[in-house]
Protein backbone atom coordinates (compact mmCIF):
# COMPACT_ATOMS: atom_id res chain seq x y z
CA UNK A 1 15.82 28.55 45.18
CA UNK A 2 17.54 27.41 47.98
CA UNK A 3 19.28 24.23 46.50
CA UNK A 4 17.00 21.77 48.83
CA UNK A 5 16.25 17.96 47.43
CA UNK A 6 12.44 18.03 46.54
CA UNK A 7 11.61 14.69 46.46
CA UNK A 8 7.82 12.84 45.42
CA UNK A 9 7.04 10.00 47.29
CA UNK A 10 4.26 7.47 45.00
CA UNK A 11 5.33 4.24 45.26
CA UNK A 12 4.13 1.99 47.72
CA UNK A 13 8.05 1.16 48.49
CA UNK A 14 8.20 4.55 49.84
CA UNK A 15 11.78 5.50 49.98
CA UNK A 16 12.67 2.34 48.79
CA UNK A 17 11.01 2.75 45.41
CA UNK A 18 13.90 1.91 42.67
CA UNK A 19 12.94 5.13 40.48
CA UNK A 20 14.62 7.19 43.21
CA UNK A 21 18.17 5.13 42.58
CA UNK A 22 20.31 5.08 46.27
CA UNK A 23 18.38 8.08 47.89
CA UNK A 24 17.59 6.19 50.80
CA UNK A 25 21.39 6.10 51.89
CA UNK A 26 21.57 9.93 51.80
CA UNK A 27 17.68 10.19 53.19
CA UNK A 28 19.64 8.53 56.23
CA UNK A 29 22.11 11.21 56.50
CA UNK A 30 19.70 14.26 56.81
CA UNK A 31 19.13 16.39 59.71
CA UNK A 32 16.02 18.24 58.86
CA UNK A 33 13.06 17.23 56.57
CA UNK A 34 10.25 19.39 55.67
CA UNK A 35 7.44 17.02 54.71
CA UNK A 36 4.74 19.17 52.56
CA UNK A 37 1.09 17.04 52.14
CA UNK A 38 3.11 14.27 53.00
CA UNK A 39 2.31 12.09 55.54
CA UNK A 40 4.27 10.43 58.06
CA UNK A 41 3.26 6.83 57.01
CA UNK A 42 4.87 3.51 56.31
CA UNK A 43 6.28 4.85 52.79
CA UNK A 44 8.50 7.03 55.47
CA UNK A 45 8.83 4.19 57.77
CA UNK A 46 6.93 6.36 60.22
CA UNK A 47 10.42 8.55 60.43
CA UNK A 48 12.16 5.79 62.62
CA UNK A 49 15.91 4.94 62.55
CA UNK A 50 17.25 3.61 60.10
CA UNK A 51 15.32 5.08 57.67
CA UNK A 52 16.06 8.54 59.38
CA UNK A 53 18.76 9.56 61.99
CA UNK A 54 17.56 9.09 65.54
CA UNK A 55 17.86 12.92 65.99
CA UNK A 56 16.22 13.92 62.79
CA UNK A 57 14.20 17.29 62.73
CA UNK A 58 11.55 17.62 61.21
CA UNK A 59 8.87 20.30 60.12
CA UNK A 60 5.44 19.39 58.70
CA UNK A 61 2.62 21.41 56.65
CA UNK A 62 -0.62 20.14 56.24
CA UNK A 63 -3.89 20.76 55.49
CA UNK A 64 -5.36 17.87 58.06
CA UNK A 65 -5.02 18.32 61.73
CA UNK A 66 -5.21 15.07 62.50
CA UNK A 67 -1.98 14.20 60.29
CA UNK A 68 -0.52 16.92 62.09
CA UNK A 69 -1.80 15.15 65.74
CA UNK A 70 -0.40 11.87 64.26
CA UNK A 71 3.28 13.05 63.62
CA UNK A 72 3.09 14.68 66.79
CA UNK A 73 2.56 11.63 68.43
CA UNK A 74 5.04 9.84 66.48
CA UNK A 75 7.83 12.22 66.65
CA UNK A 76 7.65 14.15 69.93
CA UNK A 77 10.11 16.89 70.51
CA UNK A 78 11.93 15.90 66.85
CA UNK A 79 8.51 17.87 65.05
CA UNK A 80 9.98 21.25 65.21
CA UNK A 81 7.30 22.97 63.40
CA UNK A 82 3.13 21.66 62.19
CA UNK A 83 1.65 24.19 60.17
CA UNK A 84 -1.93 23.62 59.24
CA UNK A 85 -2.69 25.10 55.93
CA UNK A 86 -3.49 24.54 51.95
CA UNK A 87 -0.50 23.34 50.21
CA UNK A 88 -0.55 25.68 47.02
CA UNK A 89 -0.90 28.86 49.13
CA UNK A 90 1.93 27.35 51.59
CA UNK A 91 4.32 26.90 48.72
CA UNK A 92 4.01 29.94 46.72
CA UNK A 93 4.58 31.60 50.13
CA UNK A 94 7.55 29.49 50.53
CA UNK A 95 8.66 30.20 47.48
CA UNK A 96 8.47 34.13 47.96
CA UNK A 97 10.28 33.88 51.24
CA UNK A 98 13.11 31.51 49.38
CA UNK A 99 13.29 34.90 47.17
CA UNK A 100 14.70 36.83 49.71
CA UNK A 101 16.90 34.54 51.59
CA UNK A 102 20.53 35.90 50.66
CA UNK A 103 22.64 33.18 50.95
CA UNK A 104 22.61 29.84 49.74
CA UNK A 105 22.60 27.00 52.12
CA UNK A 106 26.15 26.25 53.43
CA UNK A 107 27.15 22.79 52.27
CA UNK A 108 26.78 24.13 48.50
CA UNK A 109 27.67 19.89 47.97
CA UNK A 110 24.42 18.84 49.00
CA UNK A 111 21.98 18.90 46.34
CA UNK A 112 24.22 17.17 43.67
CA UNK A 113 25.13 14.90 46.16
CA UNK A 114 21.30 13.99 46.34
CA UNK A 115 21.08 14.43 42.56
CA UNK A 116 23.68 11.85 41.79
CA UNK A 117 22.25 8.90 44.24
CA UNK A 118 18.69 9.63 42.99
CA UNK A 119 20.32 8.89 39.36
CA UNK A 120 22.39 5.69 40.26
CA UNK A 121 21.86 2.55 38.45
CA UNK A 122 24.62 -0.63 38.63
CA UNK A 123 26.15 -0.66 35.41
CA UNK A 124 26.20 -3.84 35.04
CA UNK A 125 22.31 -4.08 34.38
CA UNK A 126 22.92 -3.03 30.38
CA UNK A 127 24.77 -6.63 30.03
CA UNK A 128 22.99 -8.89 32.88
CA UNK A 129 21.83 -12.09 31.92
CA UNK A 130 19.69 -14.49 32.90
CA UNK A 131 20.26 -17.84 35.22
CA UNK A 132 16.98 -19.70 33.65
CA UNK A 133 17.95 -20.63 30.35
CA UNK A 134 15.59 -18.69 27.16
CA UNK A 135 14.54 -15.71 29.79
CA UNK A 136 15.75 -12.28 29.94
CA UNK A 137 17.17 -11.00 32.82
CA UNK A 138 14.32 -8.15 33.98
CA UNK A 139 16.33 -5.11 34.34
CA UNK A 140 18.27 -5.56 30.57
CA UNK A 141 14.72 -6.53 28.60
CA UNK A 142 13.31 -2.91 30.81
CA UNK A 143 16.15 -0.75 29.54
CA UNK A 144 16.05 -1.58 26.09
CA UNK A 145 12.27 -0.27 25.94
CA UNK A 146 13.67 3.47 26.90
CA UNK A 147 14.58 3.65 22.78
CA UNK A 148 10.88 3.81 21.69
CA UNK A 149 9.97 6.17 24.68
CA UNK A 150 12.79 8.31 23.39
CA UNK A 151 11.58 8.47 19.90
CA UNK A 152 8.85 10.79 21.09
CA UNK A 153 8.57 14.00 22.92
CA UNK A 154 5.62 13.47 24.55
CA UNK A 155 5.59 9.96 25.06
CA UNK A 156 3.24 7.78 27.37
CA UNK A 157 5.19 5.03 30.38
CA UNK A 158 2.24 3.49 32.23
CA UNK A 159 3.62 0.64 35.01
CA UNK A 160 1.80 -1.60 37.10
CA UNK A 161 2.44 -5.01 38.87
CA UNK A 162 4.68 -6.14 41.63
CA UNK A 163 8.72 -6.70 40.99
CA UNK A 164 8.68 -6.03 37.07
CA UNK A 165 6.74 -2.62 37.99
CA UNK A 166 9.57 -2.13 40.36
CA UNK A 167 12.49 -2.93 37.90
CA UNK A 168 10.60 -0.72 35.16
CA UNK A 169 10.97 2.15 37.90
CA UNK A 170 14.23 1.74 38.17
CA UNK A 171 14.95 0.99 34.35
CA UNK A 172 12.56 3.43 32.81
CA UNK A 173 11.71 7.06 32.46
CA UNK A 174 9.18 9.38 29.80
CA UNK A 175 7.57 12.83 30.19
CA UNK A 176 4.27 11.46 31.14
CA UNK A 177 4.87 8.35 33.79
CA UNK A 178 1.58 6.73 35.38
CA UNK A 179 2.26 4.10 38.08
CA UNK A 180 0.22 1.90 40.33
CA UNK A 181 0.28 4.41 43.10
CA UNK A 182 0.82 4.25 46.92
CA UNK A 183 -1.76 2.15 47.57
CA UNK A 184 0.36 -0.85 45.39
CA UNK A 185 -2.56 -1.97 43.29
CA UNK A 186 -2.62 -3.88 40.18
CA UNK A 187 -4.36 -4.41 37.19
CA UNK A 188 -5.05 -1.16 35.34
CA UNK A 189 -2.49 -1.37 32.91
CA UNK A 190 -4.57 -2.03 29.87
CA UNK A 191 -7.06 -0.09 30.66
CA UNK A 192 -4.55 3.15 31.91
CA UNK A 193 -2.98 2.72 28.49
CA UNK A 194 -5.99 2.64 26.45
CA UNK A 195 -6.70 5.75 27.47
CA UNK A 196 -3.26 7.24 27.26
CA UNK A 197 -3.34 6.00 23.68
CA UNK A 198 -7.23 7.99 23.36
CA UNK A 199 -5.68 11.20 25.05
CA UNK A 200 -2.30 11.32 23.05
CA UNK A 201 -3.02 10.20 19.75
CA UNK A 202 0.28 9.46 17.84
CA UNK A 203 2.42 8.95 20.37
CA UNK A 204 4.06 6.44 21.57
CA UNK A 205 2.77 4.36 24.95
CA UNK A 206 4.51 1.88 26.57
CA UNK A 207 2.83 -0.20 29.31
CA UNK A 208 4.89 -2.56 31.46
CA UNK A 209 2.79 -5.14 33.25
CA UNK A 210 3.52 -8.53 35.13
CA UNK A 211 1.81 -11.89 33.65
CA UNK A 212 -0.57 -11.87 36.93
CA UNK A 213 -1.34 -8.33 36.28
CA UNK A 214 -2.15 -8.93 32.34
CA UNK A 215 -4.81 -11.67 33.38
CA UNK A 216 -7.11 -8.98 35.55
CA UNK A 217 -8.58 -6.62 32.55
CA UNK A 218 -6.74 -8.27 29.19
CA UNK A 219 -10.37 -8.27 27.34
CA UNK A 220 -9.69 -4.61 27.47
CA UNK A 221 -7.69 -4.86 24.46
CA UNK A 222 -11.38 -5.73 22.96
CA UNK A 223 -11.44 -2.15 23.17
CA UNK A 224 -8.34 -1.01 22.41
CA UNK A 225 -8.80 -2.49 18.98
CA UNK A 226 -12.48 -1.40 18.31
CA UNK A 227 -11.08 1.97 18.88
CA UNK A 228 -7.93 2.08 17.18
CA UNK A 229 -6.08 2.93 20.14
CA UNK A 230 -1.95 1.71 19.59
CA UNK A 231 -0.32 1.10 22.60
CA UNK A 232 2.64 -1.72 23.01
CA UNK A 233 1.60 -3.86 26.41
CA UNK A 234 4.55 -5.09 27.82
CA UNK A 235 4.36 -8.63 30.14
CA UNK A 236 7.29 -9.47 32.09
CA UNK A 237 6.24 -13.26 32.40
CA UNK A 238 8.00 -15.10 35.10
CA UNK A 239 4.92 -17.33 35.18
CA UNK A 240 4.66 -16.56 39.31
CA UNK A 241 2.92 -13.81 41.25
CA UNK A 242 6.27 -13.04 42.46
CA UNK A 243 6.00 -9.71 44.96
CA UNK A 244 4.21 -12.70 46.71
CA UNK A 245 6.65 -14.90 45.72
CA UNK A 246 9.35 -13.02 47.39
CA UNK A 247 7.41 -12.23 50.26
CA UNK A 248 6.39 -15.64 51.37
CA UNK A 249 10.33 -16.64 50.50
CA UNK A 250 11.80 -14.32 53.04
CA UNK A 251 9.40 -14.59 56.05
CA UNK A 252 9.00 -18.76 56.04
CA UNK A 253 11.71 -20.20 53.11
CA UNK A 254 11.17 -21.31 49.91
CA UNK A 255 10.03 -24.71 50.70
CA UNK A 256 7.16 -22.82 52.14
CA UNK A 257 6.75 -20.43 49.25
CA UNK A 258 2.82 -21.76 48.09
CA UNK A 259 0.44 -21.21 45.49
CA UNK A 260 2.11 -18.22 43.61
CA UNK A 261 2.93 -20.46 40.40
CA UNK A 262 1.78 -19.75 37.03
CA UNK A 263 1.82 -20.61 33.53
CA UNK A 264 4.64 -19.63 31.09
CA UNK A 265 1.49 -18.08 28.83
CA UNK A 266 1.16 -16.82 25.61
CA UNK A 267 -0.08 -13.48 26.42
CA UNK A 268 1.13 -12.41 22.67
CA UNK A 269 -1.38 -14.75 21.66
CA UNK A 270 -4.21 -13.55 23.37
CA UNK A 271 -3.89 -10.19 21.93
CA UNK A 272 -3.42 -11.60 18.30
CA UNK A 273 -6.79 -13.55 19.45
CA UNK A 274 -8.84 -10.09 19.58
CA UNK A 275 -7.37 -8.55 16.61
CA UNK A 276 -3.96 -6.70 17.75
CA UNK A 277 -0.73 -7.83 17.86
CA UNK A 278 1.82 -9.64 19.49
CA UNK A 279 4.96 -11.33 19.98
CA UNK A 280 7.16 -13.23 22.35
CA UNK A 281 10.59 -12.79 23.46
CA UNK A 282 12.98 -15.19 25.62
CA UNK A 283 16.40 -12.95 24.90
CA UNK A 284 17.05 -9.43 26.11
CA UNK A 285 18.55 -8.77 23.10
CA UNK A 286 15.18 -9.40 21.16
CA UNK A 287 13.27 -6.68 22.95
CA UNK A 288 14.04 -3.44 20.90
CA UNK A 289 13.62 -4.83 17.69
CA UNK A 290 10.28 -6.78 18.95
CA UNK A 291 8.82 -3.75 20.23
CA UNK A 292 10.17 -1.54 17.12
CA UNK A 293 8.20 -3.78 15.34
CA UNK A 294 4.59 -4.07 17.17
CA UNK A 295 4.70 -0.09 17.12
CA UNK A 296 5.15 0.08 13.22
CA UNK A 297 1.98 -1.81 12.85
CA UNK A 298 -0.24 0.79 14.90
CA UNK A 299 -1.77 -1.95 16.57
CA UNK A 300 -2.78 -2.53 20.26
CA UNK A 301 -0.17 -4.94 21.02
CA UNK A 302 1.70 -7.42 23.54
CA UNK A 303 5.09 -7.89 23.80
CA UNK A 304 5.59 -10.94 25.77
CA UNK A 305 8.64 -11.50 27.68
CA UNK A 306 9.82 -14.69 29.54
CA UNK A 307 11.95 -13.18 32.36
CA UNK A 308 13.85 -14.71 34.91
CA UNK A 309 11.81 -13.90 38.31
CA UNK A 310 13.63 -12.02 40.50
CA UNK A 311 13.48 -9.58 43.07
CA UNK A 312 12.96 -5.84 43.01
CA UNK A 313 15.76 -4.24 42.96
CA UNK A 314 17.03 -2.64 46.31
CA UNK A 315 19.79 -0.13 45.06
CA UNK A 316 22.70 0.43 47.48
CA UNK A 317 25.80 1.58 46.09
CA UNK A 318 28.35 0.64 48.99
């Protein structure tokens, strides 16, 4: 109503999380921010500079004192306004206030401004490929999988894992989108899309997973096939537990980088193994076609891709 950026924080990347494109660069440019449930935590960067302008107001509802208390402390003077209260009631009052507010704010620019960094994606991601010879480069093998979330209204994108759950943010989008959460963990892939595949029967579910992540429930495809639940399991295998990977790269060097290797495994197999389906891709091109295929059998399935292992992306576009 009043052309204001509304904006869900879920990832545990915070602002940084690749589904919101470049937002971070105008999140830096705001004066005010109204934070609604929303605590002032490390997915905000506990509204420090850069992440925020030194002199950025802010204005806070909440239903827990204490998170009130806590930005108080934090921000000082800068908290203009901490309203404790229930956050349905505060926004349908916000809402009928917004009603009667004449004019629109002034810099009419603002919102598609906001719109259009949220949205940005490098183009060259449709045509990347891959340094490691027979792997796909991440970002290309995630945007060919939008086709078969497309080919359904009411489709199912479940992600999980550490930097291929971050490029499938960035890549990826359907009507109903379950993620790993704030909290960052891993492993519920399988089991989140057998029961996306039990809730919505007949349409399409897409689950992107990393090879670490596939090893924590994969006998829950047991299930998925004693039930007849379809769903296409998607492992981006860079045979490493690569968030870690990366982590341990940039704080001591890659000579230091320890005990984060894997195997180059046949996840495909596996699921063949308990009576689904599978197959195994090394070219980005392969993808669409792979996964067209696993879906026309109506099987619980794993599409196994051999990806180069790189970092999340971190989407600038200056």
């Amino acid at each position: 109503a009043l052309g204001v950026p509304v904006i869900a924080t879920e990832s545990p990347r915070g602002v940084g999380d690749p589904s919101l494109g470049a937002f971070a660069e105008v999140l830096a440019q705001s004066d005010c921010v109204l934070l609604l449930e929303k605590r002032l935590d490390f997915t905000l960067k506990f509204g420090n500079a850069p992440t925020f302008k030194a002199d950025a107001r802010f204005m806070q509802i909440d239903s827990e004192a204490n998170e009130l208390n806590r930005s108080q402390n934090a921000l000082g003077s800068r908290l203009e306004m901490a309203l404790q209260a229930d956050l349905s009631s505060s926004m349908d009052a916000l809402l009928h206030a917004a009603q009667s507010v004449p004019t629109k704010p002034q810099d009419a620019s603002w919102l598609p401004w906001v719109n259009e960094a949220i949205a940005y994606r490098p183009n060259t991601w449709s045509t990347a490929t891959s340094k490691t010879p027979n792997h796909a480069h991440p970002g290309r093998a995630m945007l060919a999988l939008q086709a078969i979330l497309d080919s359904h209204p009411d489709s199912v994108l479940v992600i999980d894992g550490g930097e291929i759950g971050q490029w499938a943010q960035a890549c990826l989008h359907a009507p109903n989108r379950v993620i790993n959460g704030v909290a960052g963990s891993i492993g519920a892939a399988l089991p989140f899309a057998t029961a996306a595949a039990f809730t919505k029967p007949g349409v399409p579910v897409v689950a992107v997973m990393g090879d670490g992540t596939f090893g924590f429930h994969s006998s829950e495809l047991d299930t998925a096939v004693r039930y007849q639940l379809p769903f296409i399991g998607v492992v981006g295998n860079d045979a490493c537990w690569n968030a870690e990977y990366q982590i341990q790269i940039r704080e001591y060097g890659q000579e230091r980088a320890k005990g984060c290797e894997l195997l180059p495994s046949r996840y495909d197999q596996v699921a063949l193994a308990f009576g689904g389906a599978g197959e195994l891709v090394t070219d980005a091109l392969d993808v669409l076609p792979a996964a067209q295929r696993l879906q026309a059998k109506g099987l619980p399935a794993i599409l196994n891709i051999l990806i180069e292992g790189l970092p999340a992306p971190n989407l600038k576009r200056s």
